[in-house]
Protein backbone atom coordinates (compact mmCIF):
# COMPACT_ATOMS: atom_id res chain seq x y z
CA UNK A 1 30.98 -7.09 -2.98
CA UNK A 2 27.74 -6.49 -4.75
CA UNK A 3 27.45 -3.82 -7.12
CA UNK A 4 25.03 -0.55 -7.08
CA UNK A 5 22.91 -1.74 -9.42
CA UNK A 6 22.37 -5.03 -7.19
CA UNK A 7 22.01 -3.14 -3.62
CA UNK A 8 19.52 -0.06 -5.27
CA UNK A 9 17.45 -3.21 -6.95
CA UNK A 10 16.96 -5.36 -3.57
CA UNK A 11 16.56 -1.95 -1.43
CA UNK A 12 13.56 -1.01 -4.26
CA UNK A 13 11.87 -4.46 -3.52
CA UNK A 14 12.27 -4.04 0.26
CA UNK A 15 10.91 -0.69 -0.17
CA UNK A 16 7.87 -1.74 -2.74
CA UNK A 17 7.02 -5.06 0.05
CA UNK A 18 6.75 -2.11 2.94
CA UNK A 19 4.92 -0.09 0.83
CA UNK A 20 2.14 -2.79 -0.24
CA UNK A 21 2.34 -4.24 3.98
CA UNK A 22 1.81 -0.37 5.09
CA UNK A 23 -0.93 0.64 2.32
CA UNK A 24 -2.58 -2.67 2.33
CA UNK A 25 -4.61 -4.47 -0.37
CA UNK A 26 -5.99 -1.33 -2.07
CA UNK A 27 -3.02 0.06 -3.24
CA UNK A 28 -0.17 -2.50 -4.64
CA UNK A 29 3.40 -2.20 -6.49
CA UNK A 30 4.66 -5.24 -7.84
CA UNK A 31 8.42 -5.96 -9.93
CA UNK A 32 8.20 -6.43 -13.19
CA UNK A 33 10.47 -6.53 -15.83
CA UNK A 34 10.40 -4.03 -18.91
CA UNK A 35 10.74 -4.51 -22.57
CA UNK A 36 14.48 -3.07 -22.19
CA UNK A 37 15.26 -5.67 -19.49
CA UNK A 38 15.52 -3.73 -16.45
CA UNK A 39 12.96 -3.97 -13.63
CA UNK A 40 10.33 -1.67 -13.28
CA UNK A 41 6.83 -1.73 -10.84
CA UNK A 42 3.88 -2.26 -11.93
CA UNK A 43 1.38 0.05 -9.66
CA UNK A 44 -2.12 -0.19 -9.18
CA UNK A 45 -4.20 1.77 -7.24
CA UNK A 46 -8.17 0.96 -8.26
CA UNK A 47 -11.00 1.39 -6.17
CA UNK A 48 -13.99 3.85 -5.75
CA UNK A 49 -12.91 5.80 -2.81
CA UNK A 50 -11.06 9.57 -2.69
CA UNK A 51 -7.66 7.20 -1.49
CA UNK A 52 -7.84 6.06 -4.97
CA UNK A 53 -7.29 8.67 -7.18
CA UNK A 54 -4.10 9.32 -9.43
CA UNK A 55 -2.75 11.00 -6.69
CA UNK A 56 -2.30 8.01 -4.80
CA UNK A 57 -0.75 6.09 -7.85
CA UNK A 58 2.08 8.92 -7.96
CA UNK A 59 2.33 8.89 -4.09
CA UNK A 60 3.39 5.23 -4.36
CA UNK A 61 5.60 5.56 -7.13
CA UNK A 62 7.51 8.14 -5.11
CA UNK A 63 7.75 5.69 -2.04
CA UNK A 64 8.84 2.93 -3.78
CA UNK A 65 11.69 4.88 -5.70
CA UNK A 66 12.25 6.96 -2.92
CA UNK A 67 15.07 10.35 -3.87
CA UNK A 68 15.77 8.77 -6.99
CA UNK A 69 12.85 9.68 -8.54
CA UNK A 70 10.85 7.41 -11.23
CA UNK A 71 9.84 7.91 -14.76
CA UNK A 72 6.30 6.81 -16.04
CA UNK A 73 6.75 3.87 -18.32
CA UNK A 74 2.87 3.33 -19.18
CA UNK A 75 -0.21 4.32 -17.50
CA UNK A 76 -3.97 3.29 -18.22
CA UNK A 77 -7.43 5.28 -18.91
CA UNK A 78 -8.91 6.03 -16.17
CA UNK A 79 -11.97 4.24 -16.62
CA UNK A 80 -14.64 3.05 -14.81
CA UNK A 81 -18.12 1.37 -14.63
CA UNK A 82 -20.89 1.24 -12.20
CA UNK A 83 -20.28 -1.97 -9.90
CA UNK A 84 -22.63 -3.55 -7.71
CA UNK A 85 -26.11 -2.26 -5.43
CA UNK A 86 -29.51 -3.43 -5.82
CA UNK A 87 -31.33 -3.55 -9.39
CA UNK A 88 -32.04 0.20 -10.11
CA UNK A 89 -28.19 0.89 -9.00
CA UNK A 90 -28.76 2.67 -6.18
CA UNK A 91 -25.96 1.81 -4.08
CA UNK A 92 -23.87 1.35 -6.97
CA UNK A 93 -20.14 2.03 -6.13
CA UNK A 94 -18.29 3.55 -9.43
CA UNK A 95 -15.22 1.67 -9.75
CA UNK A 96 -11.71 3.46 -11.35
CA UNK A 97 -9.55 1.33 -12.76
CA UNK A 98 -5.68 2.76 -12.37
CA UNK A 99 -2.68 1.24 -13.31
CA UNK A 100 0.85 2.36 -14.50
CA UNK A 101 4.04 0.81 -14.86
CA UNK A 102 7.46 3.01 -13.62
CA UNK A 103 11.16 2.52 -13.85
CA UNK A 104 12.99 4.56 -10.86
CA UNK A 105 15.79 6.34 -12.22
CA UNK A 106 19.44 5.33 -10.77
């Protein structure tokens, strides 16, 4: 019989896979494994557009943890540069870089 910690861990990786397949490339949570040794997921949801905000880092968090809830491990600046478009910048896109790590709580 496989224990809770076992079946919440390999329902948390099905969930994170659906997650990633449903939101597509733009938004990603990935297993990793924390400096304690238990697994955590590595978020990142980067990009220029109003689906990329902070909002939609926390939104994924909460899928991938579901009712358990999650706890923020790390989380980056929310910077960003000017990427891309013709010489003067003109169409220049500006790109966010986000990215946190969580643990879901058990």
């Amino acid at each position: 019989m496989r224990s809770k910690k076992t079946t919440t861990a390999a329902a948390l990786i099905a969930a994170a896979a659906l997650g990633a397949a449903l939101g597509g490339c733009a938004h990603t949570a990935t297993m990793t494994y924390l400096p304690s040794g238990d697994t955590g997921f590595a978020i990142n949801c980067s990009g220029s557009d109003a689906s990329t905000s902070w909002a939609a880092c926390y939104k994924q968090a909460g899928e991938v943890c579901g009712a358990y809830g999650y706890d923020v491990i790390s989380k980056d600046a929310d910077n960003g540069a000017t990427s891309g478009g013709s010489v003067a910048g003109i169409f220049g896109a500006n790109i966010k870089n986000r990215s946190m790590v969580i643990r879901c709580k058990q």
